[in-house]
N, C-alpha and C. Protein backbone atom coordinates (compact mmCIF):
# COMPACT_ATOMS: atom_id res chain seq x y z
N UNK A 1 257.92 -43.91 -17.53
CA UNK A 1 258.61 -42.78 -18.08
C UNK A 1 260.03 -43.22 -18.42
N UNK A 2 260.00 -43.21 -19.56
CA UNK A 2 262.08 -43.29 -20.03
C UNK A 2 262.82 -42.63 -20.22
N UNK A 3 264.01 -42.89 -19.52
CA UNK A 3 264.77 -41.98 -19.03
C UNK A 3 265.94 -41.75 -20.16
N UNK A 4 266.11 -40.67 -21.10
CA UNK A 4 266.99 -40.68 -21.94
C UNK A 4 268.19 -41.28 -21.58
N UNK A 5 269.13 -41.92 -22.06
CA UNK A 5 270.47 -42.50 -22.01
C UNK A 5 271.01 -40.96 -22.30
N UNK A 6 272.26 -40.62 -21.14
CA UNK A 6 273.16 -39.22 -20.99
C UNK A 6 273.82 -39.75 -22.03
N UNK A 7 274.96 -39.31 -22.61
CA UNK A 7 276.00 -39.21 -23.41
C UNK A 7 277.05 -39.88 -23.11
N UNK A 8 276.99 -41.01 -22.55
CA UNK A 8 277.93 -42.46 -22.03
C UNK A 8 279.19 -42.68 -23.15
N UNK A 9 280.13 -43.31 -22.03
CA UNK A 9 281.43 -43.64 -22.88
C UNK A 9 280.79 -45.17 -23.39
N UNK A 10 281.43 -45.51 -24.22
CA UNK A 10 281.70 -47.49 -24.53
C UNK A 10 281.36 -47.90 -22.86
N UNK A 11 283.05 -47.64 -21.96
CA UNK A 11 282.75 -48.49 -21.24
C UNK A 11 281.88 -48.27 -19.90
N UNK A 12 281.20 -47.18 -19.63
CA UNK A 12 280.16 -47.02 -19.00
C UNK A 12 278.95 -47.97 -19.44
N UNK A 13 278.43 -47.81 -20.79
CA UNK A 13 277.65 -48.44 -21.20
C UNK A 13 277.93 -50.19 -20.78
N UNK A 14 279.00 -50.62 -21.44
CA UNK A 14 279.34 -52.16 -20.59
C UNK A 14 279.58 -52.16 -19.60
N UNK A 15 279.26 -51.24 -18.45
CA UNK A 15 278.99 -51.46 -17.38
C UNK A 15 277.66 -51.56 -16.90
N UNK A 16 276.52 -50.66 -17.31
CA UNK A 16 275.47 -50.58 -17.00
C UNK A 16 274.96 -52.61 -17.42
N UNK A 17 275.36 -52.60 -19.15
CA UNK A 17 275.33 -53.85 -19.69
C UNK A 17 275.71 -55.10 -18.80
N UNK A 18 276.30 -55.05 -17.56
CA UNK A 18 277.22 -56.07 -17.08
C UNK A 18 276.31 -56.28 -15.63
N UNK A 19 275.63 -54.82 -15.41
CA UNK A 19 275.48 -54.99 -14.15
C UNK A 19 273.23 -55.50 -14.56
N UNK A 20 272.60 -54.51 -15.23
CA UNK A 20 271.74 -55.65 -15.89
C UNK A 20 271.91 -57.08 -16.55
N UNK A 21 272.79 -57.33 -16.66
CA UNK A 21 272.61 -59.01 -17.26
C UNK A 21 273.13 -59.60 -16.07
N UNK A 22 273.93 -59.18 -14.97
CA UNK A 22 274.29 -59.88 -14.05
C UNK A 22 272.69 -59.66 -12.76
N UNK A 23 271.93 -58.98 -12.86
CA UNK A 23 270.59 -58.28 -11.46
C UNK A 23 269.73 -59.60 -12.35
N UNK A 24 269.99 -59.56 -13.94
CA UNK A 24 269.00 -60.81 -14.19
C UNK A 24 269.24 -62.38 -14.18
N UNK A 25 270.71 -62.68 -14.34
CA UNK A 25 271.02 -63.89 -14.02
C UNK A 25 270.74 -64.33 -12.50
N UNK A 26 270.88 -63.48 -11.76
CA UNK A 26 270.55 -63.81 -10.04
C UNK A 26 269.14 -63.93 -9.95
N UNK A 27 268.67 -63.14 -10.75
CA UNK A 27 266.83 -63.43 -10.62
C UNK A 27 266.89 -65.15 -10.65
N UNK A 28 267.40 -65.64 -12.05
CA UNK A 28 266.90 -66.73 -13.05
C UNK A 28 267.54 -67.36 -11.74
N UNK A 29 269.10 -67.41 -11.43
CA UNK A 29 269.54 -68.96 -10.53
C UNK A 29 268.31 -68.47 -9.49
N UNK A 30 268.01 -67.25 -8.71
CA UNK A 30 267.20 -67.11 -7.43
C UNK A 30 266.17 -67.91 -7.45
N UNK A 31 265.28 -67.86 -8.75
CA UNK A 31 263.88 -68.68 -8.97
C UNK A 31 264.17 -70.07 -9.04
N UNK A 32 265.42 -70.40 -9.87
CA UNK A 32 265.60 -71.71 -9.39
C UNK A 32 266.00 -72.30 -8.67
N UNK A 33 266.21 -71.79 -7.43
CA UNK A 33 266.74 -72.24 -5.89
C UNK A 33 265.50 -72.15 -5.18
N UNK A 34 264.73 -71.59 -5.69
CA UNK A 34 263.23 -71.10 -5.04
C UNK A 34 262.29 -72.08 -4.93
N UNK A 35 262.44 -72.56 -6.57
CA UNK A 35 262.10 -73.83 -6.56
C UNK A 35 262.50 -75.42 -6.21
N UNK A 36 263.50 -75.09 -5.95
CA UNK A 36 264.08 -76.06 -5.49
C UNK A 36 264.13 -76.12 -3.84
N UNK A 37 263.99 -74.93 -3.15
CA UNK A 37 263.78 -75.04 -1.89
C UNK A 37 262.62 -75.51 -1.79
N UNK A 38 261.06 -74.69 -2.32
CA UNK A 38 260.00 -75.05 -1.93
C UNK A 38 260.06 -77.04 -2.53
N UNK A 39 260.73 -77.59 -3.14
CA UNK A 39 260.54 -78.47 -3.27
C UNK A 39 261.10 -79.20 -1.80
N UNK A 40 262.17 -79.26 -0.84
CA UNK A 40 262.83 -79.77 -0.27
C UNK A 40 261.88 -79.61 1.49
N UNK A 41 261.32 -78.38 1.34
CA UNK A 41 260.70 -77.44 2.12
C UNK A 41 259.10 -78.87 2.04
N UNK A 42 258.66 -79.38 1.07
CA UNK A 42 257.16 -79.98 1.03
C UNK A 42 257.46 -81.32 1.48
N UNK A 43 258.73 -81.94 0.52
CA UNK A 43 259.30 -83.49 1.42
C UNK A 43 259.79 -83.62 2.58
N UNK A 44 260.11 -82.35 3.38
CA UNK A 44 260.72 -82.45 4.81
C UNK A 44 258.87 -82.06 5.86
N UNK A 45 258.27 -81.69 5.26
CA UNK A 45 257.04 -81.52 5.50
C UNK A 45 256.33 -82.62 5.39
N UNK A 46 256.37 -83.11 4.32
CA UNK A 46 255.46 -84.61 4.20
C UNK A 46 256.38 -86.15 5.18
N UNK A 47 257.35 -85.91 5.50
CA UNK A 47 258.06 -86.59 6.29
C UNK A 47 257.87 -86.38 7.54
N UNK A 48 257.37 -85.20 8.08
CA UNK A 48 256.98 -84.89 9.05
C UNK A 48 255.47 -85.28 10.00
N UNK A 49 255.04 -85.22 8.75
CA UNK A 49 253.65 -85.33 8.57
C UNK A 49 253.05 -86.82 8.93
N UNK A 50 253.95 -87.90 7.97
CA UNK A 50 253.51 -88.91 7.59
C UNK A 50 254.38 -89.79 8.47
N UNK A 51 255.17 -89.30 9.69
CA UNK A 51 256.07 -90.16 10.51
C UNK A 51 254.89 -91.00 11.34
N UNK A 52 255.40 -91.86 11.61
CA UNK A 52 254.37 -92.80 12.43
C UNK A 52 255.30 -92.72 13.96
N UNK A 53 256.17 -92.07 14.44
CA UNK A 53 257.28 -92.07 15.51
C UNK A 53 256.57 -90.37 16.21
N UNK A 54 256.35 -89.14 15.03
CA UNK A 54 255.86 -88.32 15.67
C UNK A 54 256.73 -87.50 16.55
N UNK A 55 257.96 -87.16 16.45
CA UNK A 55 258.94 -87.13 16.80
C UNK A 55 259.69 -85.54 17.05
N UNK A 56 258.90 -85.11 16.09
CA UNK A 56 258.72 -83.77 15.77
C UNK A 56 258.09 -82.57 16.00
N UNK A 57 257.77 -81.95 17.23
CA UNK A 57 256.33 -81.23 17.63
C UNK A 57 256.11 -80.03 16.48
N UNK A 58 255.18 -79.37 16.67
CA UNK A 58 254.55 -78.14 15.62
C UNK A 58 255.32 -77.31 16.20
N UNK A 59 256.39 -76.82 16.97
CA UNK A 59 257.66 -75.97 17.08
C UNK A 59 258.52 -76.26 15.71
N UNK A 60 258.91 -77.46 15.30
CA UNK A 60 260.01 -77.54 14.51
C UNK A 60 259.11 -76.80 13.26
N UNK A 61 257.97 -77.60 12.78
CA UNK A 61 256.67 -77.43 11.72
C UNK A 61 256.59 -75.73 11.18
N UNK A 62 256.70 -75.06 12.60
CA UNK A 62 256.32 -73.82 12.13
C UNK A 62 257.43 -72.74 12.43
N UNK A 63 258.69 -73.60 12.56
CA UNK A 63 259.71 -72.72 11.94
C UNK A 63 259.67 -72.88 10.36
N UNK A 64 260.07 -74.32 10.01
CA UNK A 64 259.68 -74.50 8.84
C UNK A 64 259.45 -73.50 7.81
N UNK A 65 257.89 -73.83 8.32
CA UNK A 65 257.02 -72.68 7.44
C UNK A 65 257.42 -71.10 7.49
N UNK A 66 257.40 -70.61 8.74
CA UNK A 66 258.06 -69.15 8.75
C UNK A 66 259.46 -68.61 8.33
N UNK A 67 260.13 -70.13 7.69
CA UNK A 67 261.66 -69.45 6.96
C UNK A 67 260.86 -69.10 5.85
N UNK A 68 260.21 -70.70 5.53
CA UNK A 68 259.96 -70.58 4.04
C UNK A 68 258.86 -69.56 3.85
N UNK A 69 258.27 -68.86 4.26
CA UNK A 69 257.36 -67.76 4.28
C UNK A 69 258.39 -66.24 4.12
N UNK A 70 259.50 -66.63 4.72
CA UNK A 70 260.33 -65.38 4.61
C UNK A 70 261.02 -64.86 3.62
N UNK A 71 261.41 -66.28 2.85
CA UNK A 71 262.62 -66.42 1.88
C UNK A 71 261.59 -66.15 0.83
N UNK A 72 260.24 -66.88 0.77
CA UNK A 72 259.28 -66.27 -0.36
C UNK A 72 258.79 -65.34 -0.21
N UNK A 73 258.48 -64.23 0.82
CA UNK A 73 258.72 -62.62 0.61
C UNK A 73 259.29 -62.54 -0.13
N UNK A 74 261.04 -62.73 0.49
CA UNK A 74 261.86 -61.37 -0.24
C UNK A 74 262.15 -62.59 -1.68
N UNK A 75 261.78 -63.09 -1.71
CA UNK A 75 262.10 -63.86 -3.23
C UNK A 75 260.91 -62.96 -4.33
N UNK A 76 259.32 -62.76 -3.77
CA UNK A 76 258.91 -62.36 -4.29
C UNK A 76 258.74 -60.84 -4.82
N UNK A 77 259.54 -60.14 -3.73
CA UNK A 77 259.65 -58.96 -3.80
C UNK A 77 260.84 -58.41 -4.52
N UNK A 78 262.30 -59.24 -4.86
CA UNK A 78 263.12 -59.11 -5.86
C UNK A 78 262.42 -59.52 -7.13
N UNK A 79 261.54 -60.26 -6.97
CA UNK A 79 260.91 -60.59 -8.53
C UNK A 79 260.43 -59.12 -9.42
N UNK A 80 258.91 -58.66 -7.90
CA UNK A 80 258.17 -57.71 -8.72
C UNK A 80 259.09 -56.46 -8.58
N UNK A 81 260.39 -56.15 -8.13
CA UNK A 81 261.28 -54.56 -8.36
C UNK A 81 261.93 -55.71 -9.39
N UNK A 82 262.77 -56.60 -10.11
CA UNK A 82 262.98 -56.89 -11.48
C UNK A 82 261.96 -56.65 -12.64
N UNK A 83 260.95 -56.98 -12.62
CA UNK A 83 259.79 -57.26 -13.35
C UNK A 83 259.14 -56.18 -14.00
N UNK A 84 259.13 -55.39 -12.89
CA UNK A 84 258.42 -53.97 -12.66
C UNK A 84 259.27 -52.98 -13.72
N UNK A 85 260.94 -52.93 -13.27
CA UNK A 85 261.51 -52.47 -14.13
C UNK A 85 261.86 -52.84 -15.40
N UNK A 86 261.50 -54.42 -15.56
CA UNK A 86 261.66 -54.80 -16.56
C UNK A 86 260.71 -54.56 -18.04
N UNK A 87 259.65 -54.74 -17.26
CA UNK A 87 258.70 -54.45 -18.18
C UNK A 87 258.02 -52.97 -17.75
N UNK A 88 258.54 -52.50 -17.08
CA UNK A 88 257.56 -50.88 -18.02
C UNK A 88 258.54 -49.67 -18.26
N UNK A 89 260.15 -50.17 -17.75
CA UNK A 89 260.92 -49.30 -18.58
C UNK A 89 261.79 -49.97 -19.88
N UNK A 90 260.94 -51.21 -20.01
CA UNK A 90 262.36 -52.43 -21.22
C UNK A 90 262.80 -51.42 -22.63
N UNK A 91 261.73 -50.42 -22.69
CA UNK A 91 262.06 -49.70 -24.25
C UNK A 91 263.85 -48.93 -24.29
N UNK A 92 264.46 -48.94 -22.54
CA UNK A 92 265.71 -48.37 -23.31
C UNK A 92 266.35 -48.99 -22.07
N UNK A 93 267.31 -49.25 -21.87
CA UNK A 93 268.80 -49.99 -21.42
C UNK A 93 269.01 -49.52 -20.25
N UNK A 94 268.71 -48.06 -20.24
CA UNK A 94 269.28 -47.15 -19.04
C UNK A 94 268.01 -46.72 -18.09
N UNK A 95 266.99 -46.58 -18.50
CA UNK A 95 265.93 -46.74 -17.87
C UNK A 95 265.69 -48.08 -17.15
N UNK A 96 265.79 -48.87 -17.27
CA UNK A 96 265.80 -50.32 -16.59
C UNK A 96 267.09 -50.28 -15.64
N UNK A 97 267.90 -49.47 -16.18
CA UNK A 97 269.26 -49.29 -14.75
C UNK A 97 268.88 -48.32 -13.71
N UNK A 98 268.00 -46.98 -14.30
CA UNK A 98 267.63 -46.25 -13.75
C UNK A 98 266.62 -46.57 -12.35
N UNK A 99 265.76 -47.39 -12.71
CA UNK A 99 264.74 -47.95 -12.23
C UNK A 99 265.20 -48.80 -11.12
N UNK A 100 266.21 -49.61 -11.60
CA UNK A 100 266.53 -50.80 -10.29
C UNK A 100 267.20 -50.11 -9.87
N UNK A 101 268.50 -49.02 -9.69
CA UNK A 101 269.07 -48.15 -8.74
C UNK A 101 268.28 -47.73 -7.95
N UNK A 102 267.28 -47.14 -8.47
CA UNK A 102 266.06 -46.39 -7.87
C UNK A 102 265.61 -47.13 -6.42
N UNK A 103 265.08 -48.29 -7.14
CA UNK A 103 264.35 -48.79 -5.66
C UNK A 103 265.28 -50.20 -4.94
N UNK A 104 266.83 -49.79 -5.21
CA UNK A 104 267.88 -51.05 -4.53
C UNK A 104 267.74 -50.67 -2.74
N UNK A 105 267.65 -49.63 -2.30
CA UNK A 105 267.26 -49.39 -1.09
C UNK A 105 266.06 -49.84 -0.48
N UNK A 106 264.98 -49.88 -1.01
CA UNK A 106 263.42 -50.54 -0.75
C UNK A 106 264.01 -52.04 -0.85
N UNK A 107 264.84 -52.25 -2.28
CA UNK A 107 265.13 -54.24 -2.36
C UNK A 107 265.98 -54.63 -0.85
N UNK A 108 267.22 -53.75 -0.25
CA UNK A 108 267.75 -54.09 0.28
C UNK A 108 266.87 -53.86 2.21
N UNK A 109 266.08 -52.76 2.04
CA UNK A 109 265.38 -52.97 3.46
C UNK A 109 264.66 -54.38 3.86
N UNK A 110 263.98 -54.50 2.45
CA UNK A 110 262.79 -56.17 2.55
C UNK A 110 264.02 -56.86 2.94
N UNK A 111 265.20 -57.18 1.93
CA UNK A 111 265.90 -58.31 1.93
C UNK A 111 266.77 -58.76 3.66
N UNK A 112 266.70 -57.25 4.31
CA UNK A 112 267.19 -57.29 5.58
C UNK A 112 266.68 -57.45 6.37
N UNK A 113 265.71 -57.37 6.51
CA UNK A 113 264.23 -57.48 7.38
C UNK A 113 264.00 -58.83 7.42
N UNK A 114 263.79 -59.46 6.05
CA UNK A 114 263.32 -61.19 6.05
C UNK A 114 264.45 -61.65 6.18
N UNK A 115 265.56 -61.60 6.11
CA UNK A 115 266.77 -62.43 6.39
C UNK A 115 266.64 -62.07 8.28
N UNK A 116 267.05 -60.49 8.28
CA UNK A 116 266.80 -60.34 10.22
C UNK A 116 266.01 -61.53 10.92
N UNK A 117 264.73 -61.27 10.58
CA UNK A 117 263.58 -62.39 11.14
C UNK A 117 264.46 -63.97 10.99
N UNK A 118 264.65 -64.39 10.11
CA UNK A 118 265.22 -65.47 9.35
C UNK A 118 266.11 -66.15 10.35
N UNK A 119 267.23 -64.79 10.59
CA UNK A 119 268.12 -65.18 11.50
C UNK A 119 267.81 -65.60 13.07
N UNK A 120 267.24 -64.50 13.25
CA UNK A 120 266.52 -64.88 14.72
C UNK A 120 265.94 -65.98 14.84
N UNK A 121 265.12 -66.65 13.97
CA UNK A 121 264.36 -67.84 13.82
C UNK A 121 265.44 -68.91 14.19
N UNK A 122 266.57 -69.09 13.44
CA UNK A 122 267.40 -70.12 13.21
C UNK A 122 268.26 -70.29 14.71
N UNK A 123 268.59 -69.22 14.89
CA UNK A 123 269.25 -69.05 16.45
C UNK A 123 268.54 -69.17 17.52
N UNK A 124 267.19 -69.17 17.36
CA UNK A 124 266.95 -69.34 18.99
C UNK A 124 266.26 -70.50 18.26
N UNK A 125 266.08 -71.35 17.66
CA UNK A 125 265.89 -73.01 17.40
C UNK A 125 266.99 -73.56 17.50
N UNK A 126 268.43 -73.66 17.13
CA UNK A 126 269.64 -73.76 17.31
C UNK A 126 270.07 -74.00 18.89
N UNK A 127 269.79 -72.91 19.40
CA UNK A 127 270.09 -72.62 20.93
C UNK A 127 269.34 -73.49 21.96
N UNK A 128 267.81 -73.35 21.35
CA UNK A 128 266.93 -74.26 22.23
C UNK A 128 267.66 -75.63 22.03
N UNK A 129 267.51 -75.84 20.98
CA UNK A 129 267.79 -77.60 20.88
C UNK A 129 269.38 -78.16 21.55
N UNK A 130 270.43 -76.96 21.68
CA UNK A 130 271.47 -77.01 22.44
C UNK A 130 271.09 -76.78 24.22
N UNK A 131 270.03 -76.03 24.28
CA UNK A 131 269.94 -76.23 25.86
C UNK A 131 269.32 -77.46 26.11
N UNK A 132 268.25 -77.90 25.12
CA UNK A 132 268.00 -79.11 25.67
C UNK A 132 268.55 -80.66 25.51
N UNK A 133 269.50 -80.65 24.49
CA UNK A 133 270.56 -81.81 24.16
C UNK A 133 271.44 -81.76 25.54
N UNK A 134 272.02 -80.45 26.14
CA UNK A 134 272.76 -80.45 26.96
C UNK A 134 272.31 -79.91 28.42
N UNK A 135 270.77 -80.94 28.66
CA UNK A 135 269.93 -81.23 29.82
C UNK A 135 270.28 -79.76 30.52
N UNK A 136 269.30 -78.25 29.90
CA UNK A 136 269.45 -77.24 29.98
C UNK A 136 270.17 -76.68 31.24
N UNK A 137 271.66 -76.36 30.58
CA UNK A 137 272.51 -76.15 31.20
C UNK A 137 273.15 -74.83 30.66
N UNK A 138 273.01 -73.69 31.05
CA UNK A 138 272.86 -72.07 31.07
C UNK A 138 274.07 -71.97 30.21
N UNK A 139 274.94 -72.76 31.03
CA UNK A 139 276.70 -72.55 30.52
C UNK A 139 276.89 -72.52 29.03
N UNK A 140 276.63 -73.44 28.37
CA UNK A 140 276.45 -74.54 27.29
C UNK A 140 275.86 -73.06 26.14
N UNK A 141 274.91 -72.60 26.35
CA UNK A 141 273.87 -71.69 25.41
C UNK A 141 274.10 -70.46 25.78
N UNK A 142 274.75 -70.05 26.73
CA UNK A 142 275.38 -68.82 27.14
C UNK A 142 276.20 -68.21 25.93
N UNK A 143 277.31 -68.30 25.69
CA UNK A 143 278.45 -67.94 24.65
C UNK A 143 277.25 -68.08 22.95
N UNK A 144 276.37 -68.78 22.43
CA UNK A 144 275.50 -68.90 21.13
C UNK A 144 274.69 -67.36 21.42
N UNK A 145 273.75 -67.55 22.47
CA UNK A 145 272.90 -66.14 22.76
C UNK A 145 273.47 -65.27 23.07
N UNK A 146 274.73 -65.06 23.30
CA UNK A 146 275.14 -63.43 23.34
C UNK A 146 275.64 -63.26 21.74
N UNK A 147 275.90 -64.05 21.43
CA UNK A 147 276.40 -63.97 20.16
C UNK A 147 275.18 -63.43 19.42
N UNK A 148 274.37 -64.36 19.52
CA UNK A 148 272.70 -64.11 18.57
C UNK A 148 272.55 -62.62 18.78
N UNK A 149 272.62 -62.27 19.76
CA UNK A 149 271.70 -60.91 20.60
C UNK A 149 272.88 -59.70 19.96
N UNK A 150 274.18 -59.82 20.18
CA UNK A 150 275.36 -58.67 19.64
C UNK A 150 275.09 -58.89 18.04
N UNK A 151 274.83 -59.90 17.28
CA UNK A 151 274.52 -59.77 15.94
C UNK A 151 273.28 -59.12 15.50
N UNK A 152 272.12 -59.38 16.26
CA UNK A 152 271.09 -59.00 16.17
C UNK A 152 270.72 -57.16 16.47
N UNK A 153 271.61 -56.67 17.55
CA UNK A 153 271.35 -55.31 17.86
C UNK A 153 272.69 -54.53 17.02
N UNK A 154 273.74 -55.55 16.23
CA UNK A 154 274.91 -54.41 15.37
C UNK A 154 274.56 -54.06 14.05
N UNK A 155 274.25 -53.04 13.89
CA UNK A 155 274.13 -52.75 12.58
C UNK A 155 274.64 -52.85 11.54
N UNK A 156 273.89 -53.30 10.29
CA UNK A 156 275.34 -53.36 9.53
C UNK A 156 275.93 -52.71 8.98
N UNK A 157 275.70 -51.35 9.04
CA UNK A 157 276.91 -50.67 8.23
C UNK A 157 278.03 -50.58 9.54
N UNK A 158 277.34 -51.04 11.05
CA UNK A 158 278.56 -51.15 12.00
C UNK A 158 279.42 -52.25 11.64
N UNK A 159 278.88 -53.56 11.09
CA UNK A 159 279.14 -54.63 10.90
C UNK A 159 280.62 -54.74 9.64
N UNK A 160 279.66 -53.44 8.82
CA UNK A 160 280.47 -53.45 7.27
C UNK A 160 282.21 -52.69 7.67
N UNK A 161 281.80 -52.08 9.04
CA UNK A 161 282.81 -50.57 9.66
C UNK A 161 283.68 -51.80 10.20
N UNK A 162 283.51 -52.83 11.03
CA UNK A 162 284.60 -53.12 11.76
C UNK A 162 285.20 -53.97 10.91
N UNK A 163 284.33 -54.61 10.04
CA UNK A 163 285.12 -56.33 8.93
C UNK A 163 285.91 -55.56 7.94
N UNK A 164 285.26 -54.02 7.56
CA UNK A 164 285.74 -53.65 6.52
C UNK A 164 285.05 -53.93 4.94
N UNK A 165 283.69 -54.89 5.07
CA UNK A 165 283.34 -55.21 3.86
C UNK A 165 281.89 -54.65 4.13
């Protein structure tokens, strides 16, 4: 359904204009970081794989995989809310603005959710490998995990309230 364009100034319109050509340039660099991760993501895999030292248990393996499982969610899910709006409202300018306003709350729950997970992943691999570099010693990983855990339970519009951004 297309949504008539209201009765816009000039520079409303180069705004709507600024903020679609800028939701699609982030697509284009996004896909190509996408690809470029899953590329970096298969040689750190095949290095893994093909070590003759073995050095590496299926802990490190299947973090790995569960970033890169995460980041290609929400990679894929900014694709199909671009896509979606792209192609079945493309007949007018403002309908395609209409559309991605529409569902930036659905983009931004996925995108918080797989980054949330994301984060947690990275911090308690981080932490482990600090308790055990530093012949698990409480002290040492104490000050990282409270940190992890107060980031993990502050919300962010608490987050946005105290930084201000």
């Amino acid at each position: 359904m297309d949504v008539p364009p209201p009765d816009l100034s000039q520079d409303a319109k180069n705004v709507i204009f600024e903020q679609l050509d800028l939701n699609l340039n982030t697509m284009i660099l996004e896909s190509w970081l996408h690809g470029l991760y899953t590329g970096i993501v298969i040689i750190t895999l095949w290095v893994i794989f093909t070590s003759k030292k073995r050095l590496h248990g299926t802990f490190l393996c299947t973090i790995i995989i569960m970033l890169y499982i995460l980041l290609t969610t929400s990679f894929t899910m900014n694709w199909v809310f671009e896509s979606h709006a792209s192609i079945e409202y493309g007949n007018n300018y403002y309908s395609v603005f209409k559309e991605l306003t529409d569902n930036v709350e659905a983009n931004y729950f996925i995108d918080g959710i797989t980054g949330g997970i994301g984060t947690i992943l990275v911090d308690i691999t981080i932490i482990w490998h600090c308790w055990v570099l530093w012949d698990y010693q409480w002290q040492v990983v104490f000050i990282p995990m409270m940190c992890a855990v107060v980031a993990t339970a502050l919300p962010d519009n608490m987050q946005q309230k105290l930084t201000g951004h």
